[in-house]
C-alpha atoms as a PDB file:
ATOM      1  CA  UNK A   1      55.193  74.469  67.574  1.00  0.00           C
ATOM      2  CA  UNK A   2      54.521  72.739  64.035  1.00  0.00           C
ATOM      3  CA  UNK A   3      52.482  69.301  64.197  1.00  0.00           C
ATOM      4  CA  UNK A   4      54.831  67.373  62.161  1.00  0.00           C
ATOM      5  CA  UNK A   5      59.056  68.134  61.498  1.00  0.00           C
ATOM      6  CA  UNK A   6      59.878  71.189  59.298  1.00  0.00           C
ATOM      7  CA  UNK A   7      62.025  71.014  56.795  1.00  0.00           C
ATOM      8  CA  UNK A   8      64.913  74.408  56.559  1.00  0.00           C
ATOM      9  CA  UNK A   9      66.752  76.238  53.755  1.00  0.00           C
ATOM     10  CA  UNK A  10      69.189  78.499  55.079  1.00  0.00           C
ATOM     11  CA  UNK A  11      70.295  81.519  52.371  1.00  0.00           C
ATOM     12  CA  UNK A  12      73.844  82.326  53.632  1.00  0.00           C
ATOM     13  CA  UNK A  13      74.773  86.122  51.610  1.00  0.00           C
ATOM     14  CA  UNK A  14      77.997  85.972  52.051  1.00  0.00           C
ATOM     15  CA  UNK A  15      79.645  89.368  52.475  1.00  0.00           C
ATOM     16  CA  UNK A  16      76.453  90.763  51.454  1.00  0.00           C
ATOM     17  CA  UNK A  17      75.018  92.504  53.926  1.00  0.00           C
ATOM     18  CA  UNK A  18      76.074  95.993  53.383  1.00  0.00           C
ATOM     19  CA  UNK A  19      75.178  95.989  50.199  1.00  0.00           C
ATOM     20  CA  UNK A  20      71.603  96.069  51.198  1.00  0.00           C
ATOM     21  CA  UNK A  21      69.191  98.601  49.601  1.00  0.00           C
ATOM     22  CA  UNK A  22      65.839 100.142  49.829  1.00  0.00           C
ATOM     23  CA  UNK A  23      65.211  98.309  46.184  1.00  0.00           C
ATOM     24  CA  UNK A  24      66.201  95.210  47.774  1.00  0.00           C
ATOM     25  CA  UNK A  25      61.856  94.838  48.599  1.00  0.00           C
ATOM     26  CA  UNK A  26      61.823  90.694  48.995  1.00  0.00           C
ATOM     27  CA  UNK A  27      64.523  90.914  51.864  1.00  0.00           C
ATOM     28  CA  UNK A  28      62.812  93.906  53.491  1.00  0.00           C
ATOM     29  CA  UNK A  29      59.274  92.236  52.802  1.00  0.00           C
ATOM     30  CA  UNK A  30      60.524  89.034  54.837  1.00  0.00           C
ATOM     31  CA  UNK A  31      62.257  90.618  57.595  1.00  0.00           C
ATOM     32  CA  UNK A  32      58.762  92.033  58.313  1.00  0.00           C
ATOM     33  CA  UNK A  33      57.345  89.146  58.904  1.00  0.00           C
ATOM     34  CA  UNK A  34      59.652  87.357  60.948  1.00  0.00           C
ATOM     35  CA  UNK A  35      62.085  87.189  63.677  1.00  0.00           C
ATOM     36  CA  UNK A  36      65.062  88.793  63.096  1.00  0.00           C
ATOM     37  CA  UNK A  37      68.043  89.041  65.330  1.00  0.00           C
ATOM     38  CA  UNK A  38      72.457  88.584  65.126  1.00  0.00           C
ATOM     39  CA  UNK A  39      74.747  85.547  65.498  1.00  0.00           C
ATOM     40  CA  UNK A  40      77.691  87.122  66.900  1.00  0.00           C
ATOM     41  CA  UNK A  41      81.418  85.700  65.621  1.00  0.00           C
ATOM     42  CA  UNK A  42      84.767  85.226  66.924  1.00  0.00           C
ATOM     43  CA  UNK A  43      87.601  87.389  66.238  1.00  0.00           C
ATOM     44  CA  UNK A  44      88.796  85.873  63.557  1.00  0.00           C
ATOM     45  CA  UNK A  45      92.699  84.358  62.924  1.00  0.00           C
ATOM     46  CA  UNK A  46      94.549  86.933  60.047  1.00  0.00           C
ATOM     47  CA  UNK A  47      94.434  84.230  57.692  1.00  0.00           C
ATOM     48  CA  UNK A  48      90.858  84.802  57.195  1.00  0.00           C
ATOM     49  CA  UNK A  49      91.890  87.954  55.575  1.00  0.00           C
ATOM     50  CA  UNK A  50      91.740  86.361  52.369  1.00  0.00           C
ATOM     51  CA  UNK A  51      87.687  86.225  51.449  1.00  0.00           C
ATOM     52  CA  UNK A  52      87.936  82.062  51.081  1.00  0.00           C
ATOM     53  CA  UNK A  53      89.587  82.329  54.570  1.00  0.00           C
ATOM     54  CA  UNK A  54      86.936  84.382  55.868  1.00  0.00           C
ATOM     55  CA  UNK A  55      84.060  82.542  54.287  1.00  0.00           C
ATOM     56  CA  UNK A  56      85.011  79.481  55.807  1.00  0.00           C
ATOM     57  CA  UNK A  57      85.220  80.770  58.924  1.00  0.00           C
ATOM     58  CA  UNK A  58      81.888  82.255  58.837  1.00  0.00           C
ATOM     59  CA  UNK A  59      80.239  78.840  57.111  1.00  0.00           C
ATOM     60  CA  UNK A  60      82.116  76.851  60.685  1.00  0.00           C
ATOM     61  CA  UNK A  61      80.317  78.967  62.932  1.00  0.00           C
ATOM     62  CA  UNK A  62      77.081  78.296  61.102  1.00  0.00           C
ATOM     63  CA  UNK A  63      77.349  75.089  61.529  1.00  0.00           C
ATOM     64  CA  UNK A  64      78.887  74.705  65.150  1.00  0.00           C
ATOM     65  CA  UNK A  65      82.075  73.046  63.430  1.00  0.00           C
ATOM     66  CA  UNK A  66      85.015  75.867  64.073  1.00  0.00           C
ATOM     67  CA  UNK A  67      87.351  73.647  66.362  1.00  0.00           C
ATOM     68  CA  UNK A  68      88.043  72.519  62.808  1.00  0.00           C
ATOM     69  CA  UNK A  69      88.989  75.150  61.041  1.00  0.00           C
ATOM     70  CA  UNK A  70      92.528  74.696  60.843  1.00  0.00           C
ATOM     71  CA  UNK A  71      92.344  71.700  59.250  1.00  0.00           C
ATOM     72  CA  UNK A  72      89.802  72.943  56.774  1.00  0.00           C
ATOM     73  CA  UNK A  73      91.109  76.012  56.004  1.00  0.00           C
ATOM     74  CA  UNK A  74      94.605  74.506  54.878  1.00  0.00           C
ATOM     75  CA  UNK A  75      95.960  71.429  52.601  1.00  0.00           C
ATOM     76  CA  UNK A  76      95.731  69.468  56.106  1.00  0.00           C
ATOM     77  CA  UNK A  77      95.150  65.788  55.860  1.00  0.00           C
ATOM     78  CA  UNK A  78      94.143  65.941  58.905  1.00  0.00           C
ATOM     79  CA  UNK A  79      90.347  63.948  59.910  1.00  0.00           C
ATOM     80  CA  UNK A  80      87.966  66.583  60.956  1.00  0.00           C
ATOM     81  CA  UNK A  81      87.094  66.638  64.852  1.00  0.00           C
ATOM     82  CA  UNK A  82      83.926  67.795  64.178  1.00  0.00           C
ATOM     83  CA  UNK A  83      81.127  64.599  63.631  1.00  0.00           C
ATOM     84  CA  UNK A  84      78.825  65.516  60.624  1.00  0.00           C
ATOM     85  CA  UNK A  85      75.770  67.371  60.602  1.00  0.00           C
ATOM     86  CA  UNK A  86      74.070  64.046  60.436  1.00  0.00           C
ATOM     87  CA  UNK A  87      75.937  62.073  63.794  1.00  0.00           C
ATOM     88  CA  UNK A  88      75.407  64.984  65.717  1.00  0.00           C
ATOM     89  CA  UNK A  89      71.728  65.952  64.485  1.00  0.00           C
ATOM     90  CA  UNK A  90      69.204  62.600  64.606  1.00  0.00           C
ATOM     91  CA  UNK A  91      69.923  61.610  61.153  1.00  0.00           C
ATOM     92  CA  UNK A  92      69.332  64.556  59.573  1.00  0.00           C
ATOM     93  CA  UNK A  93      70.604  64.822  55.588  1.00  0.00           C
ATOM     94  CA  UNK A  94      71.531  68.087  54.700  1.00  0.00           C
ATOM     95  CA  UNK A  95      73.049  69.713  51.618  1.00  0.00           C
ATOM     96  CA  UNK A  96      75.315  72.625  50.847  1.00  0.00           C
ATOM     97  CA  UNK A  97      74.821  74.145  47.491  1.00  0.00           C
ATOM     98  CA  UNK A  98      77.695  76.216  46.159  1.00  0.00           C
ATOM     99  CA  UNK A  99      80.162  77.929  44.073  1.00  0.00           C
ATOM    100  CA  UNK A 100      82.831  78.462  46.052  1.00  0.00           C
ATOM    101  CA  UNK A 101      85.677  75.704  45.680  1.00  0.00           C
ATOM    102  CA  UNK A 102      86.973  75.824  48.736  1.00  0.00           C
ATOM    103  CA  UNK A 103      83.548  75.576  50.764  1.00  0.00           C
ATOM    104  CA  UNK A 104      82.748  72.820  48.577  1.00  0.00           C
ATOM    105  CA  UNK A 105      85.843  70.891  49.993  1.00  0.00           C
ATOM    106  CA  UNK A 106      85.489  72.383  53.661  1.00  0.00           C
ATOM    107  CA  UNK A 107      81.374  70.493  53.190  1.00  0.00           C
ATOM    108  CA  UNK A 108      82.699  67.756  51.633  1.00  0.00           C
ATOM    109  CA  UNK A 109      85.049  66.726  54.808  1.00  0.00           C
ATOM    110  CA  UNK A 110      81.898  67.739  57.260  1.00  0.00           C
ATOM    111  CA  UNK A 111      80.024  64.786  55.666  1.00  0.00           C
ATOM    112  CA  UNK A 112      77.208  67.223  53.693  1.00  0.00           C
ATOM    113  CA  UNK A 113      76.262  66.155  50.578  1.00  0.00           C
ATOM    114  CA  UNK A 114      77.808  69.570  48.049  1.00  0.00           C
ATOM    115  CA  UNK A 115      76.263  70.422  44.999  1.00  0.00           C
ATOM    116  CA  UNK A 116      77.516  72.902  42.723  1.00  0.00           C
ATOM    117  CA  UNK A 117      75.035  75.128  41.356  1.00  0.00           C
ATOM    118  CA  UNK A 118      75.205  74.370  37.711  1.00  0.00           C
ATOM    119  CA  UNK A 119      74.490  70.197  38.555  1.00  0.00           C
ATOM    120  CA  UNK A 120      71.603  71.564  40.447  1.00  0.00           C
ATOM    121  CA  UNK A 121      70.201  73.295  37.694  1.00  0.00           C
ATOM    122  CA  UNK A 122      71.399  70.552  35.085  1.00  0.00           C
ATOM    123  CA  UNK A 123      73.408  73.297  32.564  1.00  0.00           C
ATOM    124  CA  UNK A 124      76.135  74.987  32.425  1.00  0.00           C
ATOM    125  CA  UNK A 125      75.084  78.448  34.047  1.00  0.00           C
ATOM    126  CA  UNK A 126      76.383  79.982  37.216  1.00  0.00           C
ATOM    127  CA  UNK A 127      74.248  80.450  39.867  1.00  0.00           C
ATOM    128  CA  UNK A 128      73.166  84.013  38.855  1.00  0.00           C
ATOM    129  CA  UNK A 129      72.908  82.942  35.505  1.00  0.00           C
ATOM    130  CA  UNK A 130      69.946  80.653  36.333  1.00  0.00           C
ATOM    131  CA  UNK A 131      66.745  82.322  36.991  1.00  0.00           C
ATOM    132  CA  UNK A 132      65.380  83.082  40.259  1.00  0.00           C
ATOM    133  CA  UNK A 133      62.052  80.802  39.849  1.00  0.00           C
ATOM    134  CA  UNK A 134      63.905  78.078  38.402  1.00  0.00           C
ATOM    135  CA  UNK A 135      66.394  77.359  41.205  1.00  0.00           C
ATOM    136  CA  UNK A 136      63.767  78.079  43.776  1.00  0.00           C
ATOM    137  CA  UNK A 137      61.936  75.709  42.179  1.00  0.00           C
ATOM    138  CA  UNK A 138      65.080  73.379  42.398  1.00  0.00           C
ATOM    139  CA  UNK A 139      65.776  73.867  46.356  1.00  0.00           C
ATOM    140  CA  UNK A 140      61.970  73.408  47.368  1.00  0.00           C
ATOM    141  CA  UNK A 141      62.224  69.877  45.112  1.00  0.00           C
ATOM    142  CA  UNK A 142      65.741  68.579  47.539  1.00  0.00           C
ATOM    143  CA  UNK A 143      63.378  69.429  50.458  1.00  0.00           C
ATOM    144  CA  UNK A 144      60.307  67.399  49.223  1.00  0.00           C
ATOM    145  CA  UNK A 145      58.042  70.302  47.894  1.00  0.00           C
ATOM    146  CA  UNK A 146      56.661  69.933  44.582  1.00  0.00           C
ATOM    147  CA  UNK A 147      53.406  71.526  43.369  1.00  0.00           C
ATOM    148  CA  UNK A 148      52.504  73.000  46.292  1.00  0.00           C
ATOM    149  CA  UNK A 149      52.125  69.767  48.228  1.00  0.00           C
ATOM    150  CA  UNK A 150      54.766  68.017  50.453  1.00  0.00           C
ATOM    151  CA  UNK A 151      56.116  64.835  49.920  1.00  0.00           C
ATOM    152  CA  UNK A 152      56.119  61.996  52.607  1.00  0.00           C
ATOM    153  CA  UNK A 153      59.936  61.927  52.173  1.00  0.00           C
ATOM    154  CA  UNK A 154      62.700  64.373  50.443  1.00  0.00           C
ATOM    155  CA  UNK A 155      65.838  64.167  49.681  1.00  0.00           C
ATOM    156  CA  UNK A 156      67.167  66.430  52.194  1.00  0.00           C
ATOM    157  CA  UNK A 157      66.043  67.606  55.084  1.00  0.00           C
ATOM    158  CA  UNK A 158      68.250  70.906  55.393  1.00  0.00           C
ATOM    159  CA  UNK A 159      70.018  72.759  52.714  1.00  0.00           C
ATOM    160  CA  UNK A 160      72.467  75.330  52.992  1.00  0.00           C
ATOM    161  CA  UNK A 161      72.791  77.766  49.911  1.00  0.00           C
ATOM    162  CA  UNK A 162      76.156  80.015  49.874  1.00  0.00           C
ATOM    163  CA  UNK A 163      75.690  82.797  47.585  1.00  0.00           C
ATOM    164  CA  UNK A 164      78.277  85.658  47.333  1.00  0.00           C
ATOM    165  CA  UNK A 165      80.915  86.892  45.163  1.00  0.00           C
ATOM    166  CA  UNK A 166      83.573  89.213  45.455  1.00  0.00           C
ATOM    167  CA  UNK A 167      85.193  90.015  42.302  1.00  0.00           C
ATOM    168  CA  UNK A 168      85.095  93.608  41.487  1.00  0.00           C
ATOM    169  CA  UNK A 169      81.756  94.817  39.739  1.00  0.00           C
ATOM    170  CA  UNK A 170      79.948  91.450  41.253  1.00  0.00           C
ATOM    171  CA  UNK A 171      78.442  92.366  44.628  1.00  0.00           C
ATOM    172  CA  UNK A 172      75.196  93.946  43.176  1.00  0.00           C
ATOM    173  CA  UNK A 173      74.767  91.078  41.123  1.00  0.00           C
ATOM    174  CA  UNK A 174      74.707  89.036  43.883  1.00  0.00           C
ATOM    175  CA  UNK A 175      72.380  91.046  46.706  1.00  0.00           C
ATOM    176  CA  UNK A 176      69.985  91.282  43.692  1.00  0.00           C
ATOM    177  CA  UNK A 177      69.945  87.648  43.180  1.00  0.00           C
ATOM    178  CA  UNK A 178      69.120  86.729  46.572  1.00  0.00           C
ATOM    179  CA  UNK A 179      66.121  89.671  47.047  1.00  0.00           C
ATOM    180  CA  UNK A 180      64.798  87.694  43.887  1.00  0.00           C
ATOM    181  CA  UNK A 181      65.501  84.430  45.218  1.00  0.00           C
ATOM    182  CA  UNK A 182      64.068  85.143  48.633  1.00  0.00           C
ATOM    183  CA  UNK A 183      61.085  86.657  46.476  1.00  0.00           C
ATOM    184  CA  UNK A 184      60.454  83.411  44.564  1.00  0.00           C
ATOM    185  CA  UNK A 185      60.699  81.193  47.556  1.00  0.00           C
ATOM    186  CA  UNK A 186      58.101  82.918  49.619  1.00  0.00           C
ATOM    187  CA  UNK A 187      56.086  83.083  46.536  1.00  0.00           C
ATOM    188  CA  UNK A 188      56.025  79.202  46.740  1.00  0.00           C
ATOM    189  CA  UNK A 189      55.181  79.462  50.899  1.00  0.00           C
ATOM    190  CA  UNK A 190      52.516  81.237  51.227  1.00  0.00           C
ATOM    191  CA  UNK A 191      51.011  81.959  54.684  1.00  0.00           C
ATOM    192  CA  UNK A 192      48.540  79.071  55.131  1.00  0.00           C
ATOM    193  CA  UNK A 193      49.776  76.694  52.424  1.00  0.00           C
ATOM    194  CA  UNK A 194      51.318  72.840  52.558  1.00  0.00           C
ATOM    195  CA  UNK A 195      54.704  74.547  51.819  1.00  0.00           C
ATOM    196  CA  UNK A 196      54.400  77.741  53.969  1.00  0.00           C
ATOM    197  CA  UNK A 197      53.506  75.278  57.162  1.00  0.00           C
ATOM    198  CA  UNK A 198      56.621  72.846  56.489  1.00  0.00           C
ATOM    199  CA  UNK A 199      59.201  75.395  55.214  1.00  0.00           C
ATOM    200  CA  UNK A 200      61.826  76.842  57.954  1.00  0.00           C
ATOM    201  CA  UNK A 201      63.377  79.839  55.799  1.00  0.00           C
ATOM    202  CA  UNK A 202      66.585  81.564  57.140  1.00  0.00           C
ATOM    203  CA  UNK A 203      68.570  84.291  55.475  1.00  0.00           C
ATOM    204  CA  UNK A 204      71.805  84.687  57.019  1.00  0.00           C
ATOM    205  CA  UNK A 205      74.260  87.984  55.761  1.00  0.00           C
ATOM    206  CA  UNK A 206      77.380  88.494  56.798  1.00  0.00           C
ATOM    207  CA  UNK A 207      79.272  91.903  56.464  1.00  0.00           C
ATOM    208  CA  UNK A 208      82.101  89.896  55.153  1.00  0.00           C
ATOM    209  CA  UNK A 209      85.593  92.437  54.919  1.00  0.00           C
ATOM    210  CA  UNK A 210      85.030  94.992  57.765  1.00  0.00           C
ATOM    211  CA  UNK A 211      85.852  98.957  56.758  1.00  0.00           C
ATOM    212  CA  UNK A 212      87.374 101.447  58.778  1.00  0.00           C
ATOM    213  CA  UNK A 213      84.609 102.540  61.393  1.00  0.00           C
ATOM    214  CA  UNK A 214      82.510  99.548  61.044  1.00  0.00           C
ATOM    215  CA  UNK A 215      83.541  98.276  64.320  1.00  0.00           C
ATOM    216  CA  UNK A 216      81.435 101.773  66.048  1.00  0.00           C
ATOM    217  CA  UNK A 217      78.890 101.893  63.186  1.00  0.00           C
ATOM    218  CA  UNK A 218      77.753  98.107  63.579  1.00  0.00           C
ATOM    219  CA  UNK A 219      78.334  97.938  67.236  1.00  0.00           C
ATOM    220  CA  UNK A 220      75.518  95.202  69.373  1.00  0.00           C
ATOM    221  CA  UNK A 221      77.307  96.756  72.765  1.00  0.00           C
ATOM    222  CA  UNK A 222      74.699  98.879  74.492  1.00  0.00           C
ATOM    223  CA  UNK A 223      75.561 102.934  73.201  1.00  0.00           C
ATOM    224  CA  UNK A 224      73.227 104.726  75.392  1.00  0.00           C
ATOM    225  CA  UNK A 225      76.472 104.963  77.417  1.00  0.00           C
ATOM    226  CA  UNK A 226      74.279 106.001  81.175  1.00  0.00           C
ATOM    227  CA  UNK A 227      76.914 105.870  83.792  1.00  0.00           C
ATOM    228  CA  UNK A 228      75.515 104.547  86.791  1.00  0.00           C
ATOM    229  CA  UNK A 229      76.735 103.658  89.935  1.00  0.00           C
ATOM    230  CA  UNK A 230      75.968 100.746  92.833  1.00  0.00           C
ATOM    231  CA  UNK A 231      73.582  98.240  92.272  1.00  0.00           C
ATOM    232  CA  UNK A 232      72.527 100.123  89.062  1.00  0.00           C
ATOM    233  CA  UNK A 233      75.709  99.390  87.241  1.00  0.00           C
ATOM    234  CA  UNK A 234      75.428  95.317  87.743  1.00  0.00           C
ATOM    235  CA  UNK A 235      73.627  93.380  85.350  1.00  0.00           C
ATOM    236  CA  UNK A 236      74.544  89.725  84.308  1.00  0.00           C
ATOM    237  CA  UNK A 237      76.644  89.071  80.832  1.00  0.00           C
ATOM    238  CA  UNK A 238      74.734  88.629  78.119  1.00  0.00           C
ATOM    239  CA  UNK A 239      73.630  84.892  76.654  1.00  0.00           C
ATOM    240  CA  UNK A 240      76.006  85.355  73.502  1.00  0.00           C
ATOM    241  CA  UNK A 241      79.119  86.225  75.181  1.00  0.00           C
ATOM    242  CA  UNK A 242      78.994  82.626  77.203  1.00  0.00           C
ATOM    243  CA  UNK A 243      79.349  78.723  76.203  1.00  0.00           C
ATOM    244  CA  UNK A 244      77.683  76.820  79.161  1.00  0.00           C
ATOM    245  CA  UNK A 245      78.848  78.774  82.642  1.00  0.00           C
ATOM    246  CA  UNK A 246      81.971  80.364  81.026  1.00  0.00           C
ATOM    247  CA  UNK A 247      82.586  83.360  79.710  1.00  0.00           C
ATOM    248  CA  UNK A 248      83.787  83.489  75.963  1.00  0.00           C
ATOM    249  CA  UNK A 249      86.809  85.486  75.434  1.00  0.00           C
ATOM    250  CA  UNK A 250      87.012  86.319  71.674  1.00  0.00           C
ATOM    251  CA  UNK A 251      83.558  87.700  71.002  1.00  0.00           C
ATOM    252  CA  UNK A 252      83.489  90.169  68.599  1.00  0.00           C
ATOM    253  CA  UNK A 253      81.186  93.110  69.503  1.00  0.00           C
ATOM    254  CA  UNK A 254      80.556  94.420  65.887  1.00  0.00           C
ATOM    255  CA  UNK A 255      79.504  93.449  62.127  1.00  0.00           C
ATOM    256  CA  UNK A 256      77.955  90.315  63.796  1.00  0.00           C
ATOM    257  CA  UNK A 257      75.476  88.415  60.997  1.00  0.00           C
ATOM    258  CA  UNK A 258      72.344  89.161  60.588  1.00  0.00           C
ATOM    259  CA  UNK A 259      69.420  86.777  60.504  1.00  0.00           C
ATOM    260  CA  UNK A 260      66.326  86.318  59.963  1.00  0.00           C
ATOM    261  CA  UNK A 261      63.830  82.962  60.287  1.00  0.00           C
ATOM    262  CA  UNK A 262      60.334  82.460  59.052  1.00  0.00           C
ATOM    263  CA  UNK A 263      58.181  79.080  59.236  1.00  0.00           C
ATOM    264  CA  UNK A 264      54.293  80.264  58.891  1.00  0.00           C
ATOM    265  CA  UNK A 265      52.076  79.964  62.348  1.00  0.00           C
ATOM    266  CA  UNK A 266      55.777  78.745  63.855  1.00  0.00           C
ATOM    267  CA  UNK A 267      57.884  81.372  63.954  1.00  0.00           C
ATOM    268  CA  UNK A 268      57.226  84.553  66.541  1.00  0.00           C
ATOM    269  CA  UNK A 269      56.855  88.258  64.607  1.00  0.00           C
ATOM    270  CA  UNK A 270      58.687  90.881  65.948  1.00  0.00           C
ATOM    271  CA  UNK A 271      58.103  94.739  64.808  1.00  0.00           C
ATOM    272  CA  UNK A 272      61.505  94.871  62.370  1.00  0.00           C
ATOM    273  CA  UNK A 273      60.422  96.191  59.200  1.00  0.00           C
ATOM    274  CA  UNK A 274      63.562  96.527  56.831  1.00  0.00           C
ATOM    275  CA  UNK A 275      66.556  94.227  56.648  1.00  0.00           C
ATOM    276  CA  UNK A 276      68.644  96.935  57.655  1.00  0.00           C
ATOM    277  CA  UNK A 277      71.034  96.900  60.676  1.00  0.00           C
ATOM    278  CA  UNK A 278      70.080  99.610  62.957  1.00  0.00           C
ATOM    279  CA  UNK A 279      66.324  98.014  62.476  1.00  0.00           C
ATOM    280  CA  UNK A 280      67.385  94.579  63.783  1.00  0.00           C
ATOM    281  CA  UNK A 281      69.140  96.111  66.402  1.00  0.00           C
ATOM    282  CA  UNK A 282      65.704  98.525  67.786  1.00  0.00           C
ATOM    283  CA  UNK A 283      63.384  96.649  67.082  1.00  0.00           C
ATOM    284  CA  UNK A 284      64.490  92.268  66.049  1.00  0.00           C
ATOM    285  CA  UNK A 285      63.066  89.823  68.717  1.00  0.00           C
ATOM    286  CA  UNK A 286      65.839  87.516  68.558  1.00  0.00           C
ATOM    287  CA  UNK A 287      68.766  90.138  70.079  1.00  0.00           C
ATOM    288  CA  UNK A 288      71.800  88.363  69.602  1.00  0.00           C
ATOM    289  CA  UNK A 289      73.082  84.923  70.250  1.00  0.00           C
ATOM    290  CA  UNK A 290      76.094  83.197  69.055  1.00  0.00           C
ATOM    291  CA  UNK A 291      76.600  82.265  65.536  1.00  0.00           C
ATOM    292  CA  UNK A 292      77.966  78.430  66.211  1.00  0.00           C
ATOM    293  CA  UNK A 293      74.266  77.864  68.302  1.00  0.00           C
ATOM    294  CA  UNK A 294      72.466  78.833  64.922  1.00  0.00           C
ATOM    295  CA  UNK A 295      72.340  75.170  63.514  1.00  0.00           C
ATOM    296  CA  UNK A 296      71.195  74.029  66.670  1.00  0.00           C
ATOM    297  CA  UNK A 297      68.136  76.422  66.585  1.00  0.00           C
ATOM    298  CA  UNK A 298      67.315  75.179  62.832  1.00  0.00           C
ATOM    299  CA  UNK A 299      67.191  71.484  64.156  1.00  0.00           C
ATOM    300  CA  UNK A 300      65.319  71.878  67.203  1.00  0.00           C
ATOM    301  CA  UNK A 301      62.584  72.867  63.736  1.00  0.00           C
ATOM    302  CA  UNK A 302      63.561  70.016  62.228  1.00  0.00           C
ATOM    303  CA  UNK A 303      62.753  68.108  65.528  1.00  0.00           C
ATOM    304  CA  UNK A 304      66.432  66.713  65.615  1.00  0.00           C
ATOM    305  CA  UNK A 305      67.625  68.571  68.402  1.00  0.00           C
ATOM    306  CA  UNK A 306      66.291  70.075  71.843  1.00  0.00           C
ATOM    307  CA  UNK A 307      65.745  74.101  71.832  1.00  0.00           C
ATOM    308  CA  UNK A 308      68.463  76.163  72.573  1.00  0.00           C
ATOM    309  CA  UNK A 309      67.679  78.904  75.208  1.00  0.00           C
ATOM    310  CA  UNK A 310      64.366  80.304  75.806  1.00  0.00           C
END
């Protein structure tokens, strides 16, 4: 446990993660050094089949606020049910920084403060269009990191980046921005320095539009398929399939996220060595737990919330 409150950036790739690659060297380099596991997700309604529909229901669970996604996934007028990030978390101030109009409306009515990319970077450029050092640079300033020292206060003290595209011809783009970005950031946090000590650093990837066969390819059931019988065969339900003492009925068993979280001398190593799915899945230390506990985790490192689980 840190001896003062971290402060967390949390990379959502959204729809990214099959586009992983060997090449992709950053990602791989920090899933090696940290603990890795999946948030699992609901079955989600068929109006997430459009990708804005989708990614909003993928940014809810991230941040525990699904009852609501009705009313943020349509023109509703309706008030969220959801309190903000920052009534339900201490105090904390967090940010979303993003691209994506619609998740900029769905933060806006959770109460996080939304910045598009190209106010962040003060120009005109997209996202991608901004180089990788420069908008690291950026996100480490929000959080109170400046010249490798940490400020007695920051702006924010969590910041969500969304970065994904999905126009034809876009994806690469995209997974190659975020190895970079994820490069540049732990550039910045080295083991042992100011930054490294203070920084909580997620990367979150969702498999966004699921293929035929993904749901046996990307499967967190148990395959080695033994068939036993009598007191062999019992064995309780696993964490992520309950909320408090009952059992959740729309889990879905496949394409879950995966995640990743590094904090030097905080967070536990595991013996994952590639961000690659079958990796996580032999050999992460986090196994699986649902996706709408994730925030919770991240505060608890923020000391705004108590642990969740083990």
């Amino acid at each position: 446990m840190a001896d003062k409150p971290s402060r967390g950036l949390v990379l959502y790739g959204d729809g990214l993660a099959p586009f992983i690659n060997a090449n992709h060297t950053h990602l791989h380099s920090l899933a090696a050094q940290s603990l890795c596991g999946f948030l699992s997700l609901p079955h989600l309604p068929p109006s997430t089949e459009k990708v804005d529909g989708r990614t909003i229901g993928e940014f809810l669970n991230l941040v525990d606020a699904y009852d609501d996604f009705t009313t943020l996934s349509t023109d509703s007028q309706n008030r969220c049910i959801t309190p903000s990030i920052s009534e339900r978390f201490m105090g904390v101030k967090a940010a979303l920084v993003t691209e994506n109009k619609s998740l900029k409306s769905c933060g806006d009515k959770l109460g996080l403060s939304v910045l598009r990319s190209n106010e962040l970077m003060n120009n005109n450029c997209s996202f991608t269009d901004s180089p990788a050092n420069l908008v690291a640079i950026e996100l480490l300033n929000l959080l109170g990191f400046q010249e490798d020292k940490v400020l007695d206060s920051s702006r924010f003290d969590l910041v969500f980046v969304h970065i994904g595209a999905h126009e034809e011809g876009l994806i690469d783009k995209y997974t190659d921005y975020i190895n970079s970005l994820v490069g540049e950031i732990t550039s910045k946090a080295k083991p042992k320095s100011q930054i490294g000590s203070r920084l909580h650093l997620s990367v979150v990837l969702s498999y966004g539009k699921i293929s035929d066969g993904d749901e046996s390819n990307f499967t967190i059931l148990n395959k080695k398929g033994t068939t036993q019988s009598g007191f062999a065969s019992l064995h309780p339900r696993q964490s992520y399939t309950m909320k408090g003492s009952n059992p959740r009925s729309d889990v879905r068993d496949y394409c879950p996220m995966l995640f990743t979280q590094w904090q030097d001398a905080v967070t536990r190593k595991d013996t994952v060595k590639t961000f690659f799915f079958q990796d996580f899945m032999e050999n992460g230390g986090n196994l699986t737990i649902p996706a709408d506990r994730f925030l919770h985790e991240v505060a608890f490192k923020l000391w705004k919330a108590p642990k969740y689980g083990a």
